[in-house]
C-alpha atoms as a PDB file:
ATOM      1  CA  UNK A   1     -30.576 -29.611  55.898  1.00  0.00           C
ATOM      2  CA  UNK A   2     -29.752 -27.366  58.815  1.00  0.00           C
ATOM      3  CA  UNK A   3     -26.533 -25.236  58.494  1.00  0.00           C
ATOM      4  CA  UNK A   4     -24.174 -23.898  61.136  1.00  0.00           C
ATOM      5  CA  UNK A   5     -25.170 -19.823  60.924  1.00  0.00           C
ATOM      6  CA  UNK A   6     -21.934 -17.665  60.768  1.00  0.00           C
ATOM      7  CA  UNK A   7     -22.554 -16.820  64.545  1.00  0.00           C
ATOM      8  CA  UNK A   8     -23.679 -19.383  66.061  1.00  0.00           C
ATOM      9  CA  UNK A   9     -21.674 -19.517  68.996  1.00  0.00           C
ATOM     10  CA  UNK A  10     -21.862 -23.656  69.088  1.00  0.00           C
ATOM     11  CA  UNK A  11     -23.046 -26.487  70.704  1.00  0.00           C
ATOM     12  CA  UNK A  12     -22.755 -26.534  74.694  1.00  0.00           C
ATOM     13  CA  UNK A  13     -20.824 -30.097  74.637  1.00  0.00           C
ATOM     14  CA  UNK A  14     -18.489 -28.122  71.721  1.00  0.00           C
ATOM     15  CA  UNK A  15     -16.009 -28.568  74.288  1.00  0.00           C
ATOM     16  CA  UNK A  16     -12.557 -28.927  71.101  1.00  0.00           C
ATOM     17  CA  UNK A  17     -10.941 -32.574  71.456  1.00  0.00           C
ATOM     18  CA  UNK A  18     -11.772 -36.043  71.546  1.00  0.00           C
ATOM     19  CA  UNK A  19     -14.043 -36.931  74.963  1.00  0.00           C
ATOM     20  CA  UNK A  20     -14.359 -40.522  76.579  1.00  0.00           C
ATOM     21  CA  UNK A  21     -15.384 -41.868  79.564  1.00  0.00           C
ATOM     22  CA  UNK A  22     -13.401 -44.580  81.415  1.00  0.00           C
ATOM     23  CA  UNK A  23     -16.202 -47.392  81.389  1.00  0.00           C
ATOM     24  CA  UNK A  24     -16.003 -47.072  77.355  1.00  0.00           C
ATOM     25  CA  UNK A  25     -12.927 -48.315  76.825  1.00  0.00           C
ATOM     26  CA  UNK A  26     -10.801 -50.992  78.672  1.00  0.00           C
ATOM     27  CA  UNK A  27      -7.285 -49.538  79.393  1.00  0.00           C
ATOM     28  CA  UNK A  28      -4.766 -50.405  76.786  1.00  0.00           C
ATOM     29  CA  UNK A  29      -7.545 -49.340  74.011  1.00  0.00           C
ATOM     30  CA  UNK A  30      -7.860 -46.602  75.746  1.00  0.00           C
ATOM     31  CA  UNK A  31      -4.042 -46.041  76.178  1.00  0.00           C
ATOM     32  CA  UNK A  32      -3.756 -46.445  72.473  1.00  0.00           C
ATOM     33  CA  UNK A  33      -6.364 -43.890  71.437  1.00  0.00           C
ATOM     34  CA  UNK A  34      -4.406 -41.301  73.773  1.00  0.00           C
ATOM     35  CA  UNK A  35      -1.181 -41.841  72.149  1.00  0.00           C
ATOM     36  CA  UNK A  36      -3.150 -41.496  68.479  1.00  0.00           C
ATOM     37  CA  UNK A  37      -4.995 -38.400  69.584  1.00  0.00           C
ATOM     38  CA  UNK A  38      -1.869 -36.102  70.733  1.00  0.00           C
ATOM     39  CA  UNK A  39      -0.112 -37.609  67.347  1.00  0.00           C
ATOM     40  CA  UNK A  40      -2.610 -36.488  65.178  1.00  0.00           C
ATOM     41  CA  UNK A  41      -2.823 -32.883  67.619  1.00  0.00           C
ATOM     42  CA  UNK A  42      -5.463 -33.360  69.304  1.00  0.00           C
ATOM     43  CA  UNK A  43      -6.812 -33.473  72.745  1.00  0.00           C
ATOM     44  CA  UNK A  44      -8.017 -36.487  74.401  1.00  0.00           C
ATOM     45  CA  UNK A  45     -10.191 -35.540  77.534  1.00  0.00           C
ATOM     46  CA  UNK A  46     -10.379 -38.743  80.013  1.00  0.00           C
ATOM     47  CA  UNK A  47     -13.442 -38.684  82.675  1.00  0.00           C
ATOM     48  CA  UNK A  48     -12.304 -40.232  85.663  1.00  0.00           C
ATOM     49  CA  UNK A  49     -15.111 -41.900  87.131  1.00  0.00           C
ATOM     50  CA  UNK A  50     -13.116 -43.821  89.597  1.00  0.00           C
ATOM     51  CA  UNK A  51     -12.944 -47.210  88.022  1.00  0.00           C
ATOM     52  CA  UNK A  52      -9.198 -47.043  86.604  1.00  0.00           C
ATOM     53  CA  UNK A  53      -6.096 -47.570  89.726  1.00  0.00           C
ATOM     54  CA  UNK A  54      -4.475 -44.960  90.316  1.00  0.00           C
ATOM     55  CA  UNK A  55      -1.168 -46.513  88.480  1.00  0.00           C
ATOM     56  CA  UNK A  56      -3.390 -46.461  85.153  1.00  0.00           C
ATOM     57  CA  UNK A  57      -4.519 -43.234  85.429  1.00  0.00           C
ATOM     58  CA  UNK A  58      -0.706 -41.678  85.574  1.00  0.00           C
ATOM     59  CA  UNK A  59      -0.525 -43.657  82.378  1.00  0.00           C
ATOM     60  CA  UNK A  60      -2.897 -42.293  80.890  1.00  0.00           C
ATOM     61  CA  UNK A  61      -1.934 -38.776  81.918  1.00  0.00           C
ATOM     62  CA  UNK A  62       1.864 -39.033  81.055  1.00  0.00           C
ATOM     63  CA  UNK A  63       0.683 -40.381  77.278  1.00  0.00           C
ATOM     64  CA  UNK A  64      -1.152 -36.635  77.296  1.00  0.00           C
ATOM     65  CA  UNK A  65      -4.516 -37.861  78.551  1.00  0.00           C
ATOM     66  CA  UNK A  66      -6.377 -34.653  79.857  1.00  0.00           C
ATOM     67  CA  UNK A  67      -8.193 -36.335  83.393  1.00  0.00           C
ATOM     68  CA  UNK A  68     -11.197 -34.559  84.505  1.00  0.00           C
ATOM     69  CA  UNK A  69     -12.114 -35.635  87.942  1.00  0.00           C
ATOM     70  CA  UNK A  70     -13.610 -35.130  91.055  1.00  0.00           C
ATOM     71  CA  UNK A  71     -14.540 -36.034  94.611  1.00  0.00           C
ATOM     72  CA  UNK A  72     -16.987 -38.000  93.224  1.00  0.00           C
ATOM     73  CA  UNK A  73     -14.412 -40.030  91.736  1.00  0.00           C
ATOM     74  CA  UNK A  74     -11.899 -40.429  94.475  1.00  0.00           C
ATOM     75  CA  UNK A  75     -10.738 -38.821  97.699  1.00  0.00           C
ATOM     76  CA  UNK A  76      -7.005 -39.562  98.109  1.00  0.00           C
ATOM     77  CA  UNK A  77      -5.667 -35.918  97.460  1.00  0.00           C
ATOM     78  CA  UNK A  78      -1.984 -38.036  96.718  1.00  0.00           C
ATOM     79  CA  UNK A  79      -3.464 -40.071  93.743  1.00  0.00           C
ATOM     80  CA  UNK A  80      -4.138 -36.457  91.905  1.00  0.00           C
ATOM     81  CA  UNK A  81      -1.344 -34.828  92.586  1.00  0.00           C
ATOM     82  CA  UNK A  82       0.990 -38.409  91.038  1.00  0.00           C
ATOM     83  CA  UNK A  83      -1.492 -37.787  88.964  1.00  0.00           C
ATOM     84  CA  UNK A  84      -0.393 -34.327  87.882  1.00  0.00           C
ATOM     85  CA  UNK A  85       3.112 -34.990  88.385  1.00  0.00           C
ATOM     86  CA  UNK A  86       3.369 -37.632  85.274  1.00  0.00           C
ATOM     87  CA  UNK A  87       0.779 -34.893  83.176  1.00  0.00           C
ATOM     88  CA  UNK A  88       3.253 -32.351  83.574  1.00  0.00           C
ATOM     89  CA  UNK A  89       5.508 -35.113  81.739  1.00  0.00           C
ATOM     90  CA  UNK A  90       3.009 -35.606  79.253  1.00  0.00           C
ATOM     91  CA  UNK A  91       2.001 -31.730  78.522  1.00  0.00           C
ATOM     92  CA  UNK A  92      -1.548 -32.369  79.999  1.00  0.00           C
ATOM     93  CA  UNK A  93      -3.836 -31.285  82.154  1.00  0.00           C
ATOM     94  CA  UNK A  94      -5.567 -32.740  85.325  1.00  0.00           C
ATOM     95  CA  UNK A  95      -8.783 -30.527  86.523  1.00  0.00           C
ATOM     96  CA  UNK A  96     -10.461 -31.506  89.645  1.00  0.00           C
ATOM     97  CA  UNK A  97     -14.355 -30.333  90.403  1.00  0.00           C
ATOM     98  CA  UNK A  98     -15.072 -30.303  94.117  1.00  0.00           C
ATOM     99  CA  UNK A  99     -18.626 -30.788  94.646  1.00  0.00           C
ATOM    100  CA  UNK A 100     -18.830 -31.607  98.576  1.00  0.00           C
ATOM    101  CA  UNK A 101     -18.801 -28.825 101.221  1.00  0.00           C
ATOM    102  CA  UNK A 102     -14.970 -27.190 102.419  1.00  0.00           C
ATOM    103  CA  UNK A 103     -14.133 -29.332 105.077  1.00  0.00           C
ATOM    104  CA  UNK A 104     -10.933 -28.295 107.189  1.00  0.00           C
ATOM    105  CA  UNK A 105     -10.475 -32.216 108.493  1.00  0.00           C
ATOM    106  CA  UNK A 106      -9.697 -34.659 106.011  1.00  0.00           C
ATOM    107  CA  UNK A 107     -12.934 -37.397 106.706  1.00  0.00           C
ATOM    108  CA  UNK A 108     -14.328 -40.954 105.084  1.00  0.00           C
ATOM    109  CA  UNK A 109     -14.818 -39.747 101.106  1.00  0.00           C
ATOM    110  CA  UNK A 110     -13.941 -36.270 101.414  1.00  0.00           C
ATOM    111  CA  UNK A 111     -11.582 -33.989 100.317  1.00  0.00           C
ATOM    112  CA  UNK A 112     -10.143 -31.129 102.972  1.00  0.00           C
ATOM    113  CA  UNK A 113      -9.922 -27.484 102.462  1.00  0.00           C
ATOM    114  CA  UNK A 114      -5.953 -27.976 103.466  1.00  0.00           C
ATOM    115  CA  UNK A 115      -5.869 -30.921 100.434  1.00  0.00           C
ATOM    116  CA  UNK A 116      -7.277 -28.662  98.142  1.00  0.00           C
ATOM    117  CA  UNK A 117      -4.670 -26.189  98.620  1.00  0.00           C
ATOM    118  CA  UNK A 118      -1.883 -28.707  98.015  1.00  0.00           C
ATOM    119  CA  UNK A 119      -3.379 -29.797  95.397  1.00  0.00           C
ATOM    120  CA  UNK A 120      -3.725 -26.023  93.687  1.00  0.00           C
ATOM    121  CA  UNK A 121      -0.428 -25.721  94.764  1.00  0.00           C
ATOM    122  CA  UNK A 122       0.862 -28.842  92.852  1.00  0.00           C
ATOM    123  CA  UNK A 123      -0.971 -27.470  89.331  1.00  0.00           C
ATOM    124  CA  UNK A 124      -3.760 -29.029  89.186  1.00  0.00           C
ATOM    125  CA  UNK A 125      -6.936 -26.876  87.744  1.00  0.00           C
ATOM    126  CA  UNK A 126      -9.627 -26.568  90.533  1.00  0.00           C
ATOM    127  CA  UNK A 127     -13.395 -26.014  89.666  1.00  0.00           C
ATOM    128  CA  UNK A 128     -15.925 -25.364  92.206  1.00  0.00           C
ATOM    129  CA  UNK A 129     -19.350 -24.053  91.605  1.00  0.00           C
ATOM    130  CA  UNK A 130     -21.827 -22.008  94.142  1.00  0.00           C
ATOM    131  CA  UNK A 131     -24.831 -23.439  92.383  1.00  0.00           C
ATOM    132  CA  UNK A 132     -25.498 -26.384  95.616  1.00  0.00           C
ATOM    133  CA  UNK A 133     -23.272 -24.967  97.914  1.00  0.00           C
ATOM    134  CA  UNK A 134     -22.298 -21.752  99.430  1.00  0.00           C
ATOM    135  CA  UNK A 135     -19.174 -20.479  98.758  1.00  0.00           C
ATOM    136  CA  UNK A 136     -17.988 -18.326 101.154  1.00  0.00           C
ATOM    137  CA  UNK A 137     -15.359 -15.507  99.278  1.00  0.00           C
ATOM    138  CA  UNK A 138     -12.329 -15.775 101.846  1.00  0.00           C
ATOM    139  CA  UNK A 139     -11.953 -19.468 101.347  1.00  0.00           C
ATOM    140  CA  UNK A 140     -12.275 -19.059  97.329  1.00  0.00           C
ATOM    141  CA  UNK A 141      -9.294 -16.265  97.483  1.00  0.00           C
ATOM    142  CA  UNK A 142      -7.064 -19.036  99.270  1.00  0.00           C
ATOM    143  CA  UNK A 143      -8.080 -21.332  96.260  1.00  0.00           C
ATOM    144  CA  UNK A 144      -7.029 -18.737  94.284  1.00  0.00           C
ATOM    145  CA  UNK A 145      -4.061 -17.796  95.778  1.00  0.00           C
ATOM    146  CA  UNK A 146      -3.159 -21.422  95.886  1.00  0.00           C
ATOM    147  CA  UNK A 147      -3.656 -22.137  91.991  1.00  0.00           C
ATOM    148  CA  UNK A 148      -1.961 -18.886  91.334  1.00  0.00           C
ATOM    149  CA  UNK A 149       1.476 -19.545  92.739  1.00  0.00           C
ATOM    150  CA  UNK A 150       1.233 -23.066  90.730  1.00  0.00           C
ATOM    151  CA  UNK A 151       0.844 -21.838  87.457  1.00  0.00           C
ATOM    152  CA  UNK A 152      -2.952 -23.618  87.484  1.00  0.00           C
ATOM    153  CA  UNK A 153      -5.980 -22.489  86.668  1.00  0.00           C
ATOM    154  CA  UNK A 154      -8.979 -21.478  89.598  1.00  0.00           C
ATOM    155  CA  UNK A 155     -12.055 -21.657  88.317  1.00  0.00           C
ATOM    156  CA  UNK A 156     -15.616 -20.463  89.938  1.00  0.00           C
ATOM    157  CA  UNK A 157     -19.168 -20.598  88.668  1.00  0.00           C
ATOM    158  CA  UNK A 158     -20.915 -17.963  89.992  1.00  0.00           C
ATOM    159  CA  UNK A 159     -24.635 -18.072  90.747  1.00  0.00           C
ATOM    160  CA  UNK A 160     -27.047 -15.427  91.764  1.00  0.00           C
ATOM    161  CA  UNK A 161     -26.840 -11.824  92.412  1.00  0.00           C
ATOM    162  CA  UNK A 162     -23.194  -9.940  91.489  1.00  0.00           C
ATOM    163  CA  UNK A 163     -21.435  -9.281  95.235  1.00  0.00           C
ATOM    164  CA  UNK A 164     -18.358  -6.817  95.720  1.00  0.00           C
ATOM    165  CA  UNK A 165     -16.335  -9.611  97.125  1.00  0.00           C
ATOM    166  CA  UNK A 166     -16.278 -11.026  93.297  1.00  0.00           C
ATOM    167  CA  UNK A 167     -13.124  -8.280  92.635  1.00  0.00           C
ATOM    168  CA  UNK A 168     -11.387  -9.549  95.215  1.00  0.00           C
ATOM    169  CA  UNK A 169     -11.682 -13.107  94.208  1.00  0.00           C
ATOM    170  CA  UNK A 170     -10.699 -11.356  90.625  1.00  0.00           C
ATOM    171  CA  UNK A 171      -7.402  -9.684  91.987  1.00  0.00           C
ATOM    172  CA  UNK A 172      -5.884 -13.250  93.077  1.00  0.00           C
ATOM    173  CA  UNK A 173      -6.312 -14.817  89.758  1.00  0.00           C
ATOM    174  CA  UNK A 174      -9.775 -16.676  89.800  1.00  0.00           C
ATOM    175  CA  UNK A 175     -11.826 -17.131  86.619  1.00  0.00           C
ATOM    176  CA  UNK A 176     -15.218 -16.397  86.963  1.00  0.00           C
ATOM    177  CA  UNK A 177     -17.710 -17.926  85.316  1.00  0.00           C
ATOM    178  CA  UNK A 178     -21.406 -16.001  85.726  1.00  0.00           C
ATOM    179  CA  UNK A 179     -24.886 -15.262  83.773  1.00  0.00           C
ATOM    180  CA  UNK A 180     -26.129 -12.290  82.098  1.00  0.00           C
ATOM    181  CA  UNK A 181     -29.360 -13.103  84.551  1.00  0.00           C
ATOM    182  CA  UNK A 182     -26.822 -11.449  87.439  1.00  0.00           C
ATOM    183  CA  UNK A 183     -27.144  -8.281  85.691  1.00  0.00           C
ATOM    184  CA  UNK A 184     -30.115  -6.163  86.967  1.00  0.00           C
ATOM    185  CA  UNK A 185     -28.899  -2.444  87.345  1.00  0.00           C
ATOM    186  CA  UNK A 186     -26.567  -0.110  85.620  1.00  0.00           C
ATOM    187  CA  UNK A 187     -24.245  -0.911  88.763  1.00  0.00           C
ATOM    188  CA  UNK A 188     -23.798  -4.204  88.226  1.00  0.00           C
ATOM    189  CA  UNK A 189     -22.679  -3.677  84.561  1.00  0.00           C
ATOM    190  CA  UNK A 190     -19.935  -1.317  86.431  1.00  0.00           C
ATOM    191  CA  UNK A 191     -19.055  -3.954  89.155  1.00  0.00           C
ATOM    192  CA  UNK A 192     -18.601  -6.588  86.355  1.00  0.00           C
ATOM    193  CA  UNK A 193     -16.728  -4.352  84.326  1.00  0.00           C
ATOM    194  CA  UNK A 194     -13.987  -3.328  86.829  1.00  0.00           C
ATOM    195  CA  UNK A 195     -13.822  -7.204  88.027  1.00  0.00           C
ATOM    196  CA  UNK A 196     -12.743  -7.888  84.501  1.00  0.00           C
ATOM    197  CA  UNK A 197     -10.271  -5.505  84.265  1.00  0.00           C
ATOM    198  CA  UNK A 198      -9.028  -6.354  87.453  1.00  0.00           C
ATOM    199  CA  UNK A 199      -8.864 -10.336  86.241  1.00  0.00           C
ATOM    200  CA  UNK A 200      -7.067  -9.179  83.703  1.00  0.00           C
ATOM    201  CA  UNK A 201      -4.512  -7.394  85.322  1.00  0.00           C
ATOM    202  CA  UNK A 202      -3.440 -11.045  86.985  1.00  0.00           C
ATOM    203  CA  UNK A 203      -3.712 -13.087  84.271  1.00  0.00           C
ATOM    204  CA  UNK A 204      -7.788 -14.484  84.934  1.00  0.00           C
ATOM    205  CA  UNK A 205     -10.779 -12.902  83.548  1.00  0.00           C
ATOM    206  CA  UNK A 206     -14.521 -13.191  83.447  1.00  0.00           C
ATOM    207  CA  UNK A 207     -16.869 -15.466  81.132  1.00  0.00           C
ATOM    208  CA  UNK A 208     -20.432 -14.292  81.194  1.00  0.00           C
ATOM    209  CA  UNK A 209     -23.105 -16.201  79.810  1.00  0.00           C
ATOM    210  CA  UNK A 210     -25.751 -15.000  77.701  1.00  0.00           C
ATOM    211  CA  UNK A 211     -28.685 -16.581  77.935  1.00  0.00           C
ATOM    212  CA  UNK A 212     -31.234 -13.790  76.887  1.00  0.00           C
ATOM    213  CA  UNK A 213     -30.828 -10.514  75.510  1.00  0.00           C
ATOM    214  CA  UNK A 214     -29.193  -7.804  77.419  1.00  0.00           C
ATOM    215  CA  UNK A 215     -28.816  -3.590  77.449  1.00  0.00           C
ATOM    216  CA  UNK A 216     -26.575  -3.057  74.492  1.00  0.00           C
ATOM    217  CA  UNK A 217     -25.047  -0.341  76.311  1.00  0.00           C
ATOM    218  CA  UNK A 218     -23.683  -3.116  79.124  1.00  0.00           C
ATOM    219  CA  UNK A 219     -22.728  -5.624  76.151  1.00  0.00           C
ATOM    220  CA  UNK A 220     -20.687  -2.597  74.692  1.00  0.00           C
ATOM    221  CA  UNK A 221     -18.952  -2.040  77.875  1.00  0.00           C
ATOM    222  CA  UNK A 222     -18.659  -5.874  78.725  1.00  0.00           C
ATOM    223  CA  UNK A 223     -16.553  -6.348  75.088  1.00  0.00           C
ATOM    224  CA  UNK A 224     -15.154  -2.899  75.864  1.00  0.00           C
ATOM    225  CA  UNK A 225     -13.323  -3.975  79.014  1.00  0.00           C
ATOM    226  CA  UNK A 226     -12.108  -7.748  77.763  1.00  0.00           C
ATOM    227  CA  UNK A 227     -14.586 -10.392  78.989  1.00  0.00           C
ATOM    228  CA  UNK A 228     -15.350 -13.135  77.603  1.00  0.00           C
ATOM    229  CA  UNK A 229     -18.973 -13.538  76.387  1.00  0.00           C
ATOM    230  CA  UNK A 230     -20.534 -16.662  75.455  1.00  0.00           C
ATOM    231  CA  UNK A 231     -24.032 -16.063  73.762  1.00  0.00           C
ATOM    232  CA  UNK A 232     -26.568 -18.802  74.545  1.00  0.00           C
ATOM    233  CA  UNK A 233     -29.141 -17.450  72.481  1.00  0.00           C
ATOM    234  CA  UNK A 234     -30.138 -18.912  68.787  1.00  0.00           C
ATOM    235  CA  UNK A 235     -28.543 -16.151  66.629  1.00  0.00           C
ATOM    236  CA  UNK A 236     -29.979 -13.368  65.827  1.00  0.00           C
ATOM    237  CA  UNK A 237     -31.515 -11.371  62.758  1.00  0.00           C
ATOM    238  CA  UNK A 238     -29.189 -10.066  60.485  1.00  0.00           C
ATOM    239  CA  UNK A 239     -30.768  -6.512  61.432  1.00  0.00           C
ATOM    240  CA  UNK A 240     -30.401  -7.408  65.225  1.00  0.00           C
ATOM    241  CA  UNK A 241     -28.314  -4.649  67.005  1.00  0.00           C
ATOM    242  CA  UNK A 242     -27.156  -7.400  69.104  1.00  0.00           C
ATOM    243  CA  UNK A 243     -25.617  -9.207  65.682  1.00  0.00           C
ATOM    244  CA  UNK A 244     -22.400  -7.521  65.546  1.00  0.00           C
ATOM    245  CA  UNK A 245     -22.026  -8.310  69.577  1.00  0.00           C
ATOM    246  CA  UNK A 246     -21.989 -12.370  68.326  1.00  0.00           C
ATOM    247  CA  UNK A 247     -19.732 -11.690  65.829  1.00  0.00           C
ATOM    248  CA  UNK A 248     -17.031 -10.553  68.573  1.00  0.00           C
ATOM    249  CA  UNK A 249     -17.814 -13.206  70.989  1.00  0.00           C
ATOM    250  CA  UNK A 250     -17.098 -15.493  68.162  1.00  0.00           C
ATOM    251  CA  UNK A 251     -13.907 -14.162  67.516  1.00  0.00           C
ATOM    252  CA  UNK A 252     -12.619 -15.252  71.099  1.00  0.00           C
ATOM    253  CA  UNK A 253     -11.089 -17.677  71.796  1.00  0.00           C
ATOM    254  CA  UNK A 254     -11.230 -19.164  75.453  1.00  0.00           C
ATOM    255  CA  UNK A 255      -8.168 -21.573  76.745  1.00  0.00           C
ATOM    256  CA  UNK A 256      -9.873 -24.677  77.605  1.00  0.00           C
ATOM    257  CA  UNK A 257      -8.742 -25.022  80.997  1.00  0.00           C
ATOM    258  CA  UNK A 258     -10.566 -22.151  81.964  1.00  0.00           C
ATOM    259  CA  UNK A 259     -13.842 -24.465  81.820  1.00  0.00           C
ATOM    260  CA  UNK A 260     -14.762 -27.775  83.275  1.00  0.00           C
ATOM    261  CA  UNK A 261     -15.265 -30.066  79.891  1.00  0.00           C
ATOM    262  CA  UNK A 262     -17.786 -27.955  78.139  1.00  0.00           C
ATOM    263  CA  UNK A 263     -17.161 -24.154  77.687  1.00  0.00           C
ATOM    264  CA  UNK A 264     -21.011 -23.443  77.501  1.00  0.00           C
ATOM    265  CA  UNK A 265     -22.317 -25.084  80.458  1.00  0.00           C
ATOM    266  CA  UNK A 266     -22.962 -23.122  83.960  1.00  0.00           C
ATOM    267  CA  UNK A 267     -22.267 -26.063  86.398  1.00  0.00           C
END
């Protein structure tokens, strides 16, 4: 039978808490199984796939449902910030993932640049990713700066080559999620490293994923200045110079709003 090694660093969908979908469950089961989760102390994460009103989603969120959602889901900027009102009554979470372009009009099925703001401002934990889309920096720093005043979280995944602009984003509170695969010279290790302690210095810091090996000397400086490192590599030999490295990712542990459902997973 295979066992768990002592540094494994877990399964990508090892996201902590109980995870449903809204087309499992009609509402009052679903309802029920919120209210049983936060008695017991756990999390229930709810993915909001549009089906529930918006009435039943407050519900749900003021029983201490966690709502992931998007603009896939809905577009009506109001239902997610009720949304977050009655979550803030029930010590949960709502985190929104914008996957369309930054729009400055509110259009048919789309969520503005100005709506995204208010709804930063309001709390709620925005996600966007530059893995479809550009991302251009100024507009992430106003995402950032929006989140920040709120108390939320601001979350990017970053694709592609390491830029400057990524300490900026840093100094106004953004989490930045990146791969190891962005690292390809001794001055990107630097860049990373000051970015982190930058993030650091307002509350946000970076998660790099591993997902082959990388210079020891950068990992040393990486743990060095306080990222977070997820390793998606099987673990290694006990004899591994990269072993001990594992051992201190392991040891981290990563608030779960700072990801979009799963921890592991660059979106």
């Amino acid at each position: 039978m295979d066992t768990q090694s002592d540094t494994d660093p877990g399964s990508p969908a090892d996201a902590g808490g109980v995870i449903v979908r809204d087309d499992q469950f009609d509402f009052y089961p679903l309802l029920d199984s919120v209210k049983a989760c936060r008695k017991s102390g756990n999390r229930l994460k709810f993915i909001d796939s549009g089906r529930l009103a918006p009435i039943e989603l407050e519900e749900l969120a003021k029983a201490g449902a966690d709502l992931y959602t998007s603009d896939l889901a809905r577009q009506d900027y109001r239902e997610f910030i009720l949304a977050n009102n009655a979550a803030k009554r029930g010590g949960a979470v709502i985190a929104y993932f914008h996957h369309g372009p930054f729009v400055l009009e509110e259009k048919e099925k789309t969520v503005s640049f100005t709506s995204l703001k208010e709804m930063g401002r309001s709390g709620i934990c925005l996600y966007v990713s530059n893995g479809r889309l550009k991302r251009e920096f100024p507009a992430l720093e106003e995402l950032a700066c929006a989140c920040a005043k709120s108390g939320g979280r601001f979350v990017v995944y970053h694709h592609g080559p390491l830029d400057p602009a990524l300490e900026d984003l840093a100094r106004q509170g953004a989490w930045i999620h990146m791969s190891g695969r962005s690292l390809e010279r001794d001055d990107d290790a630097v860049l990373l490293c000051d970015s982190v302690r930058t993030a650091r210095e307002h509350d946000a810091n970076i998660v790099l994923h591993i997902e082959s090996p990388l210079n020891l000397a950068w990992l040393e400086d990486i743990f060095e200045a306080g990222a977070f490192v997820l390793f998606q590599t099987p673990p290694s030999d006990y004899r591994s110079p990269q072993r001990p490295f594992e051992f201190r990712a392991k040891r981290q542990k990563l608030d779960f709003r700072t990801s979009y459902l799963f921890p592991a997973f660059m979106l």
